[in-house]
C-alpha atoms as a PDB file:
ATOM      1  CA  UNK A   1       0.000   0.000   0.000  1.00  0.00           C
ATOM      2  CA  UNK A   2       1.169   3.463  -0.163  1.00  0.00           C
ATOM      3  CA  UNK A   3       1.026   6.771   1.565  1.00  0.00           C
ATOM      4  CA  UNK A   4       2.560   9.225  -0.186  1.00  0.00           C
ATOM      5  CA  UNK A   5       1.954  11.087  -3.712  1.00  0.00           C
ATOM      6  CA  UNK A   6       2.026   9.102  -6.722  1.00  0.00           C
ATOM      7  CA  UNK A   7       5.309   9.736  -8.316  1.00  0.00           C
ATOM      8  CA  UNK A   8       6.769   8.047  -5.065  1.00  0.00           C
ATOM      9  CA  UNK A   9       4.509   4.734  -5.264  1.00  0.00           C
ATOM     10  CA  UNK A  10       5.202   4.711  -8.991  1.00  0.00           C
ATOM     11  CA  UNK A  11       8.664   4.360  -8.753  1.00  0.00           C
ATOM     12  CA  UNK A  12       8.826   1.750  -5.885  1.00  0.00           C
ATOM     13  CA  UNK A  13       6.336   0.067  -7.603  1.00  0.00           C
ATOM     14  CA  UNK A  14       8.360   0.255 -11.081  1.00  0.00           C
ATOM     15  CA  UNK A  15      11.577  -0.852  -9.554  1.00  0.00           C
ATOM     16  CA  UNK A  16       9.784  -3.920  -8.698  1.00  0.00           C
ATOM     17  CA  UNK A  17       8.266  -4.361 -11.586  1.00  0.00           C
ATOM     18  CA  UNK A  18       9.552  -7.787 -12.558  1.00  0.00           C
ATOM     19  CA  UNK A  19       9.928  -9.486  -9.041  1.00  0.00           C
ATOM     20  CA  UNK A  20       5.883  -8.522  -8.435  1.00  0.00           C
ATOM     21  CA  UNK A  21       4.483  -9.981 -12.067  1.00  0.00           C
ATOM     22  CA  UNK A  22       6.600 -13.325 -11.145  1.00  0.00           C
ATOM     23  CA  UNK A  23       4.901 -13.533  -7.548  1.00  0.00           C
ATOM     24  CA  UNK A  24       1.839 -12.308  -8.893  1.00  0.00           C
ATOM     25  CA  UNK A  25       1.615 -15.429 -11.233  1.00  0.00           C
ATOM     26  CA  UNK A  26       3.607 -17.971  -8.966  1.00  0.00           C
ATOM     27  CA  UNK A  27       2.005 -17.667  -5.801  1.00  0.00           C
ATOM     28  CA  UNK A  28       0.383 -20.875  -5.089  1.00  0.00           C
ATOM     29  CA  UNK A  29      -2.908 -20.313  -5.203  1.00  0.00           C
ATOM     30  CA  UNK A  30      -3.189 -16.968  -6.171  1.00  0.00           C
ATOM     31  CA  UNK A  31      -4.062 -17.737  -9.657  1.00  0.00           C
ATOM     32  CA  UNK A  32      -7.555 -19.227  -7.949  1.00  0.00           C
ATOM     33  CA  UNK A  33      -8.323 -16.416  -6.081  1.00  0.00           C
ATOM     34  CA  UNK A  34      -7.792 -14.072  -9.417  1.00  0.00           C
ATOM     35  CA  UNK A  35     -10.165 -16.449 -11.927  1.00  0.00           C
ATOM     36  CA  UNK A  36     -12.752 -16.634  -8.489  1.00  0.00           C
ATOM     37  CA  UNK A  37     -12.784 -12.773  -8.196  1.00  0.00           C
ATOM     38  CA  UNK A  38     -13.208 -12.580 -12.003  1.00  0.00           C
ATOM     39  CA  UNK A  39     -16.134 -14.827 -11.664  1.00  0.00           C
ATOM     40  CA  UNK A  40     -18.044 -12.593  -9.769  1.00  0.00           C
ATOM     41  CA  UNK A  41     -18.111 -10.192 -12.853  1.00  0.00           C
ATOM     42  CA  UNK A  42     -20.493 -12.754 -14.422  1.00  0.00           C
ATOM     43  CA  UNK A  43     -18.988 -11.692 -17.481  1.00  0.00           C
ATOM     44  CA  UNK A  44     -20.492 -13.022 -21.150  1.00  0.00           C
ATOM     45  CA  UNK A  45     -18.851 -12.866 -24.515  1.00  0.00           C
ATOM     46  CA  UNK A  46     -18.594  -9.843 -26.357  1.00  0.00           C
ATOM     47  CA  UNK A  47     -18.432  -7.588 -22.533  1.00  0.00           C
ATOM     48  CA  UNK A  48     -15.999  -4.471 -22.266  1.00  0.00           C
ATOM     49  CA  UNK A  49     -14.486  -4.779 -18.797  1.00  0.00           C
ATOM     50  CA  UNK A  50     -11.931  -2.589 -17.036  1.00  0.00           C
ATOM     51  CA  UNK A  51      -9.368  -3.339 -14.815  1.00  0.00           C
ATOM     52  CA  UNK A  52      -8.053  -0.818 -12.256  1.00  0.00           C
ATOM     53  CA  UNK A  53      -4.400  -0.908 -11.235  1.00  0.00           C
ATOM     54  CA  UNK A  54      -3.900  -3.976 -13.518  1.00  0.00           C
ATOM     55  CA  UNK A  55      -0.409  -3.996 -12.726  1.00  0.00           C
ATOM     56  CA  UNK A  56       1.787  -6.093 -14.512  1.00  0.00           C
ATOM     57  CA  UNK A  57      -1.739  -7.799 -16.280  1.00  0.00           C
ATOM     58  CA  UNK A  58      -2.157 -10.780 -14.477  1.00  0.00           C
ATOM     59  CA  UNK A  59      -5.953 -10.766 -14.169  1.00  0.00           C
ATOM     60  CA  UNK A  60      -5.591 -10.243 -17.887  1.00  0.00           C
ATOM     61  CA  UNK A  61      -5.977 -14.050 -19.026  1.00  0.00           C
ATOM     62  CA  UNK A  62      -8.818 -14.430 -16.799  1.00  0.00           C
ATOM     63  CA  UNK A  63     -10.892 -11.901 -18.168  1.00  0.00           C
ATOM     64  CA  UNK A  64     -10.280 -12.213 -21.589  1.00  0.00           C
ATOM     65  CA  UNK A  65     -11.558 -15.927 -21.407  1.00  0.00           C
ATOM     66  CA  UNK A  66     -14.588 -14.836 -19.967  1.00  0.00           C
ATOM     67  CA  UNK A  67     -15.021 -11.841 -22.625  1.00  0.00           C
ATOM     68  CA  UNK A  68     -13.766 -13.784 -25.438  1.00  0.00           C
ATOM     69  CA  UNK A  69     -12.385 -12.490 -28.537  1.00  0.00           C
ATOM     70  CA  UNK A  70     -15.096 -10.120 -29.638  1.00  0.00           C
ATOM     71  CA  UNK A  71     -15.251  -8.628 -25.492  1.00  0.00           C
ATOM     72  CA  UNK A  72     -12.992  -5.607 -24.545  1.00  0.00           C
ATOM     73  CA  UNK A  73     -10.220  -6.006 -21.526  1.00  0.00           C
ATOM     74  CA  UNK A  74      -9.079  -2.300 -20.835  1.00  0.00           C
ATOM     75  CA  UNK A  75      -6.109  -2.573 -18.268  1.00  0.00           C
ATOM     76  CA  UNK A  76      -5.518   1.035 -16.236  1.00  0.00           C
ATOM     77  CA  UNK A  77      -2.037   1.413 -14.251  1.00  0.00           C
ATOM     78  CA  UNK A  78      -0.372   4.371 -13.381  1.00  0.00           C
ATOM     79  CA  UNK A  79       2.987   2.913 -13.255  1.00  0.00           C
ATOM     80  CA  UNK A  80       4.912   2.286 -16.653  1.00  0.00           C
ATOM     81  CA  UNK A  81       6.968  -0.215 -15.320  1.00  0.00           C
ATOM     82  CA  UNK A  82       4.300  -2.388 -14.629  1.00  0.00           C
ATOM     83  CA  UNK A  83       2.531  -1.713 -17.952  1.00  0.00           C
ATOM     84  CA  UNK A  84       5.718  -2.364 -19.802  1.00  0.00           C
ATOM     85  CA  UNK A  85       5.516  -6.171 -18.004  1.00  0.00           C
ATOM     86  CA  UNK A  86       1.488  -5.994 -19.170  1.00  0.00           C
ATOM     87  CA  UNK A  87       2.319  -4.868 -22.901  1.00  0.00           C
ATOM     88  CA  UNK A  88       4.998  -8.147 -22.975  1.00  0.00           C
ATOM     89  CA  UNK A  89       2.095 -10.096 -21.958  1.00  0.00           C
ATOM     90  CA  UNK A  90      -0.239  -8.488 -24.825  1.00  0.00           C
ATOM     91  CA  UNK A  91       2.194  -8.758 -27.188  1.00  0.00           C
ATOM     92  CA  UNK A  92       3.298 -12.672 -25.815  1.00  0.00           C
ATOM     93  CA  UNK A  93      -0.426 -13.888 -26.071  1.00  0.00           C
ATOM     94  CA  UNK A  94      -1.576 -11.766 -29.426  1.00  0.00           C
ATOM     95  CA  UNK A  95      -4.532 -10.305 -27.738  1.00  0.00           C
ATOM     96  CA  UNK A  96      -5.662  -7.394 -30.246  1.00  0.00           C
ATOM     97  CA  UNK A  97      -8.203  -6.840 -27.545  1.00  0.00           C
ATOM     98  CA  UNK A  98      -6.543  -6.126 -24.613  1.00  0.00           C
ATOM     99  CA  UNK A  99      -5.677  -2.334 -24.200  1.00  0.00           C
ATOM    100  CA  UNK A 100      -3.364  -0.478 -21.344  1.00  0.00           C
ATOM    101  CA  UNK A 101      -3.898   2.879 -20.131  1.00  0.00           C
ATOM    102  CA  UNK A 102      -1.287   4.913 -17.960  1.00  0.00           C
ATOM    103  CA  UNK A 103      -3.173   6.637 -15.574  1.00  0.00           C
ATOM    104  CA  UNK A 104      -3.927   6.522 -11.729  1.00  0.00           C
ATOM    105  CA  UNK A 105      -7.300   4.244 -10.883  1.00  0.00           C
ATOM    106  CA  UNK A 106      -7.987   6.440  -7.940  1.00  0.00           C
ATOM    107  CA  UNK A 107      -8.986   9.891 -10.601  1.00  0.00           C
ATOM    108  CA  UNK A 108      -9.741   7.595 -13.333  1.00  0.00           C
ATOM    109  CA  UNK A 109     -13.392   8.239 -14.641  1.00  0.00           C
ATOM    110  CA  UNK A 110     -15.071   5.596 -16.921  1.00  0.00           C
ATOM    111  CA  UNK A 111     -15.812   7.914 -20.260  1.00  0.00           C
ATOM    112  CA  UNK A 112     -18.291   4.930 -21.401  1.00  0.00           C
ATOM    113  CA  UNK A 113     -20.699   2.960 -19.201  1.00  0.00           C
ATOM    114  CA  UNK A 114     -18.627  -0.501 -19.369  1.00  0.00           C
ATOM    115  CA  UNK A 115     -20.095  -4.027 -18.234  1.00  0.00           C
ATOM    116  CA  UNK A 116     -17.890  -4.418 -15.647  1.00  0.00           C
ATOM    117  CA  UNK A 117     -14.864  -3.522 -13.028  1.00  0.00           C
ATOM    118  CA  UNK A 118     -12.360  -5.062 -11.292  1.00  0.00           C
ATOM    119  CA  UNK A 119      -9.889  -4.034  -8.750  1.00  0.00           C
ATOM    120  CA  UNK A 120      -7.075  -6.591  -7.389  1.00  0.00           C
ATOM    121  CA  UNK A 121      -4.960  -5.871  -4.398  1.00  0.00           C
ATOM    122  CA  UNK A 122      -5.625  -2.140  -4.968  1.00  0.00           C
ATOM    123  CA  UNK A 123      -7.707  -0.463  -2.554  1.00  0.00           C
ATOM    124  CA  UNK A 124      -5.027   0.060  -0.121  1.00  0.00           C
ATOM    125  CA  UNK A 125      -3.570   2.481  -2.700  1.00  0.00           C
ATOM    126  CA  UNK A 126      -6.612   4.510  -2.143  1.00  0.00           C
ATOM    127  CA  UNK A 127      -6.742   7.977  -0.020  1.00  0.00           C
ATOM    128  CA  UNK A 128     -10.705   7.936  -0.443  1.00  0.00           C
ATOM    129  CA  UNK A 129     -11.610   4.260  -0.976  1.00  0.00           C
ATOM    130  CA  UNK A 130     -15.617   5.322  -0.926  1.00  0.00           C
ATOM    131  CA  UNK A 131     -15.311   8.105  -3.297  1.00  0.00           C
ATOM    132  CA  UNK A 132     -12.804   5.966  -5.697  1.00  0.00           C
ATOM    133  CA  UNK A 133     -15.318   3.075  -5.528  1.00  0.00           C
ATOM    134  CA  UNK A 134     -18.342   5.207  -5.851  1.00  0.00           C
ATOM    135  CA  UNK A 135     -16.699   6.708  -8.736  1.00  0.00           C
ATOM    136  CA  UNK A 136     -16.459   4.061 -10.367  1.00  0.00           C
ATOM    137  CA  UNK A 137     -19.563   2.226  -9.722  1.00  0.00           C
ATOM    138  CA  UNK A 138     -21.181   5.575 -12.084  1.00  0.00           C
ATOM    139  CA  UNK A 139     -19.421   4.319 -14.775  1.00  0.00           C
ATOM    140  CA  UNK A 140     -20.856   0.699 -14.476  1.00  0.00           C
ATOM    141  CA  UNK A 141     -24.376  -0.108 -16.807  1.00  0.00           C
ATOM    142  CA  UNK A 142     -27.302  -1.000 -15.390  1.00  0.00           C
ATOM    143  CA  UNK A 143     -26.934  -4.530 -14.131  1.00  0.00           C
ATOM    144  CA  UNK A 144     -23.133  -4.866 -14.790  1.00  0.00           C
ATOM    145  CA  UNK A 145     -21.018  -5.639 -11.553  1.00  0.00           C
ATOM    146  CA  UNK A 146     -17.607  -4.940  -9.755  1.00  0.00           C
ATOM    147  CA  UNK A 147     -15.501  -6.882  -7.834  1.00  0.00           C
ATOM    148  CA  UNK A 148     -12.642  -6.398  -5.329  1.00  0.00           C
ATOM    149  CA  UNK A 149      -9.910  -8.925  -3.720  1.00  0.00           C
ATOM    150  CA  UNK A 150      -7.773  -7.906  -1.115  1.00  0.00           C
ATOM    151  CA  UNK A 151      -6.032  -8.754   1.300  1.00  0.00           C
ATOM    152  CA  UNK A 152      -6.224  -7.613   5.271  1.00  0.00           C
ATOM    153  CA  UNK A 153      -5.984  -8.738   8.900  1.00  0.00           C
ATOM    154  CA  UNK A 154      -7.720 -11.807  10.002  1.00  0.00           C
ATOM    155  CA  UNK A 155     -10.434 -11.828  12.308  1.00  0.00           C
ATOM    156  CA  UNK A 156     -11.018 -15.760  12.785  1.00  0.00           C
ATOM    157  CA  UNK A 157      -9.857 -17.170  15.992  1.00  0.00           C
ATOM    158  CA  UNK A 158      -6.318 -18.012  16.569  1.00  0.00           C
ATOM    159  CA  UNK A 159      -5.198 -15.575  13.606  1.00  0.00           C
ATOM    160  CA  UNK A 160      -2.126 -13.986  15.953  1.00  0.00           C
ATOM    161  CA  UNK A 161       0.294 -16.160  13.947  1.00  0.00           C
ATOM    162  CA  UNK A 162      -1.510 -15.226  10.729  1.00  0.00           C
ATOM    163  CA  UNK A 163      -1.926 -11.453  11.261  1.00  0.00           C
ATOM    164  CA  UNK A 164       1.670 -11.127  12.602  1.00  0.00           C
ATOM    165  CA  UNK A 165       3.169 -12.522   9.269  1.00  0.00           C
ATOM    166  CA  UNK A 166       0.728 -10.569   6.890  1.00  0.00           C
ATOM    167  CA  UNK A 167       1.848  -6.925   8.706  1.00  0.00           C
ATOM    168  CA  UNK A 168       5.508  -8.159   7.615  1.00  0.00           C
ATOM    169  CA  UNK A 169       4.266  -8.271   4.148  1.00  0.00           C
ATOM    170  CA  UNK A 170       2.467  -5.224   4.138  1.00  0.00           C
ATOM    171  CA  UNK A 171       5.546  -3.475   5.889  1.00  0.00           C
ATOM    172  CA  UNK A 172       7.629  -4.970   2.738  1.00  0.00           C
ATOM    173  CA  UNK A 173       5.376  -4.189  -0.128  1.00  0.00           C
ATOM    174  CA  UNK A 174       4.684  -0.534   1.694  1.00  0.00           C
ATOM    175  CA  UNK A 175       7.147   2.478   0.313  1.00  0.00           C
ATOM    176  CA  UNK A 176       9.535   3.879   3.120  1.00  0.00           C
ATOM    177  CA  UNK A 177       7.226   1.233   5.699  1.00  0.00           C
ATOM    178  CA  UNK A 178       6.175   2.793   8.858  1.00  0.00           C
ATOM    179  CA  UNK A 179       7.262   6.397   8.242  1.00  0.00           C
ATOM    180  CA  UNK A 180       4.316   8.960   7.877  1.00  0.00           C
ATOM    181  CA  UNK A 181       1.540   6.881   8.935  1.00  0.00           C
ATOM    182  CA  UNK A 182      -0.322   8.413  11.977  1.00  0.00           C
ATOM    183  CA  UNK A 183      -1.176   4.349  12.520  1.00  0.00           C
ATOM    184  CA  UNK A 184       0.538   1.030  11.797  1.00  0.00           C
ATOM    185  CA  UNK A 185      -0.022   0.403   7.942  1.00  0.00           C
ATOM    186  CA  UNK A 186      -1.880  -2.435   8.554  1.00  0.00           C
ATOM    187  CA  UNK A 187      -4.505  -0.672  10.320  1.00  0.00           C
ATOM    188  CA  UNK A 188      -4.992   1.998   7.736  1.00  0.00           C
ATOM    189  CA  UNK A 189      -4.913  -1.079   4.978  1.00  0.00           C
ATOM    190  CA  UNK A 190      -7.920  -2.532   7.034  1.00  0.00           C
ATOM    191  CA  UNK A 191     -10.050   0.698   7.104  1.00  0.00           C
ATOM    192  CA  UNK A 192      -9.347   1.640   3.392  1.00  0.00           C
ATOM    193  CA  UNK A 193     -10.618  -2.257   2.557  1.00  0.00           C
ATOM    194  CA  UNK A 194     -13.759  -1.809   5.405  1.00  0.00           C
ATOM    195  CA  UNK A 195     -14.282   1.833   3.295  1.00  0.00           C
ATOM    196  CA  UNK A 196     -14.594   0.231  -0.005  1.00  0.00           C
ATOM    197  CA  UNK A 197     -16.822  -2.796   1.103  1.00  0.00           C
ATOM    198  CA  UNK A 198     -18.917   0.052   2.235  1.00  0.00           C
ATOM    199  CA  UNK A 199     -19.789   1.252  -0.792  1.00  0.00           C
ATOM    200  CA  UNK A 200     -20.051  -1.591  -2.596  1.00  0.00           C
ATOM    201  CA  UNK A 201     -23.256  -2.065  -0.086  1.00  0.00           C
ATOM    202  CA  UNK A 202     -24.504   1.323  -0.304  1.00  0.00           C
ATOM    203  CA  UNK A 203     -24.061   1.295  -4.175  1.00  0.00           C
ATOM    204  CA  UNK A 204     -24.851  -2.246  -5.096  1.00  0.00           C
ATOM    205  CA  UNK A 205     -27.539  -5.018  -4.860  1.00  0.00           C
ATOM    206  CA  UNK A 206     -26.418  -8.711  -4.436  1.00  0.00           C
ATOM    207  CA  UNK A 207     -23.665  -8.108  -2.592  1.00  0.00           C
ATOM    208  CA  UNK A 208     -21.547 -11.249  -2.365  1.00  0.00           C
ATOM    209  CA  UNK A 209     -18.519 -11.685   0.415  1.00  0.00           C
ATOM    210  CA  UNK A 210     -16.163 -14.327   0.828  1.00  0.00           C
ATOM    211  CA  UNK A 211     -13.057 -14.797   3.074  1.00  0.00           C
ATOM    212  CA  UNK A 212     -10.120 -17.004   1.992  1.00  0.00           C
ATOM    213  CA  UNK A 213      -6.368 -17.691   2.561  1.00  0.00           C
ATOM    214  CA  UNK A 214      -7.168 -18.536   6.433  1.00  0.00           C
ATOM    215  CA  UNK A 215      -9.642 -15.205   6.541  1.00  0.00           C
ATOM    216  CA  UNK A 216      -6.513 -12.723   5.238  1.00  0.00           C
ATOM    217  CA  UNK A 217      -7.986 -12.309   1.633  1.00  0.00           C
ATOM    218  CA  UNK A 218     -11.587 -11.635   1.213  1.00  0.00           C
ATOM    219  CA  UNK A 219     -13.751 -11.449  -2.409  1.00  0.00           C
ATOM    220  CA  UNK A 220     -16.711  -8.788  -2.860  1.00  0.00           C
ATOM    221  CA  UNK A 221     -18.952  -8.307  -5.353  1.00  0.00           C
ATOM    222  CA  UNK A 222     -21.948  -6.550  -6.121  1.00  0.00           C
ATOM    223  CA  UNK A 223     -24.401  -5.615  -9.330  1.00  0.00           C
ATOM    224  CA  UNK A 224     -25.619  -2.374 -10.290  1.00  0.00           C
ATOM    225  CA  UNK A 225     -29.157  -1.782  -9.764  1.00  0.00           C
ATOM    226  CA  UNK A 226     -31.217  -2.040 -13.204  1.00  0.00           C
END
């Protein structure tokens, strides 16, 4: 996550370009959670679906399958490091309908209503998680949906051991840690995530929630009212 002004995030994020597309597609088990947030898109063939902070494009294969050929995938990433690792991936797999966008997801307005959006391990990037998400959401057609996966403190019982090794994580994937947070990171990761579920409920009907990965990674999705 990150707590400072873009240009900062962008370049910790860049330098690690490479490192974070190999975890993001090696992880065991990650590639399960990805295709089971995608699924709550209830995507058809021919959709247009964006993707904020795509990163280095590794929900990209999952959406396209559900799109298929004639759908749109529009990835949106504000960090050229990580698009350069999305564009290989374009390029790799031949998609002519997979597009990249440089720009940050959290001013990003939808110019079209689309089908559908996604967000992945994002919303801890957000200053204003309910406005972002709101934001959004306006951009959405009537009856398209939006999911989120993330990843934040357990609550389950005996999650000590759990929690303790998930702050190291955040404290290594957060630029300069600790410094200029009025609260550990973690804490501000879990109200940013709490903020975003929020309006997903306020916004959306058939909300769905799921917790995974031992409670640290939950799922939600919802559907724009028709």
């Amino acid at each position: 996550m990150s707590r400072r002004g873009p240009s900062t995030a962008q370049q910790f994020y860049g330098r690690w370009a490479r490192l974070y597309d190999l975890l993001a597609v090696a992880t065991p088990g990650l590639s399960r959670l990805r295709s089971r947030v995608v699924d709550e898109l209830r995507l058809s063939p021919g959709d247009t679906v964006v993707e904020m902070g795509c990163g280095t494009g590794a929900n990209f294969p999952h959406l396209r399958r559900r799109v298929g050929p004639e759908g749109r995938v529009i990835g949106v990433d504000f960090t050229r490091g990580m698009l350069e690792q999305a564009r290989d991936r374009i390029d790799r797999e031949g998609w002519e309908n997979v597009h990249i966008v440089q720009a940050d997801a959290a001013t990003f307005s939808l110019r079209e209503d689309v089908d559908a959006v996604l967000a992945t391990f994002v919303i801890g990037m957000l200053d204003d998680p309910y406005s972002t998400v709101s934001r959004w959401l306006d951009g959405i057609r009537p009856g398209g949906g939006l999911a989120l996966l993330d990843a934040g403190q357990s609550s389950r019982a005996y999650s000590w051991p759990v929690n303790q090794a998930f702050r190291g994580l955040v404290l290594a994937s957060t630029p300069g840690g600790t410094s200029g947070f009025e609260k550990p990171p973690w804490y501000v990761l879990d109200e940013r995530i709490a903020e975003s579920r929020r309006a997903l409920s306020d916004r959306t009907v058939a909300v769905r929630d799921s917790q995974h990965a031992l409670g640290v990674v939950r799922i939600t999705g919802g559907r724009v009212a028709e």
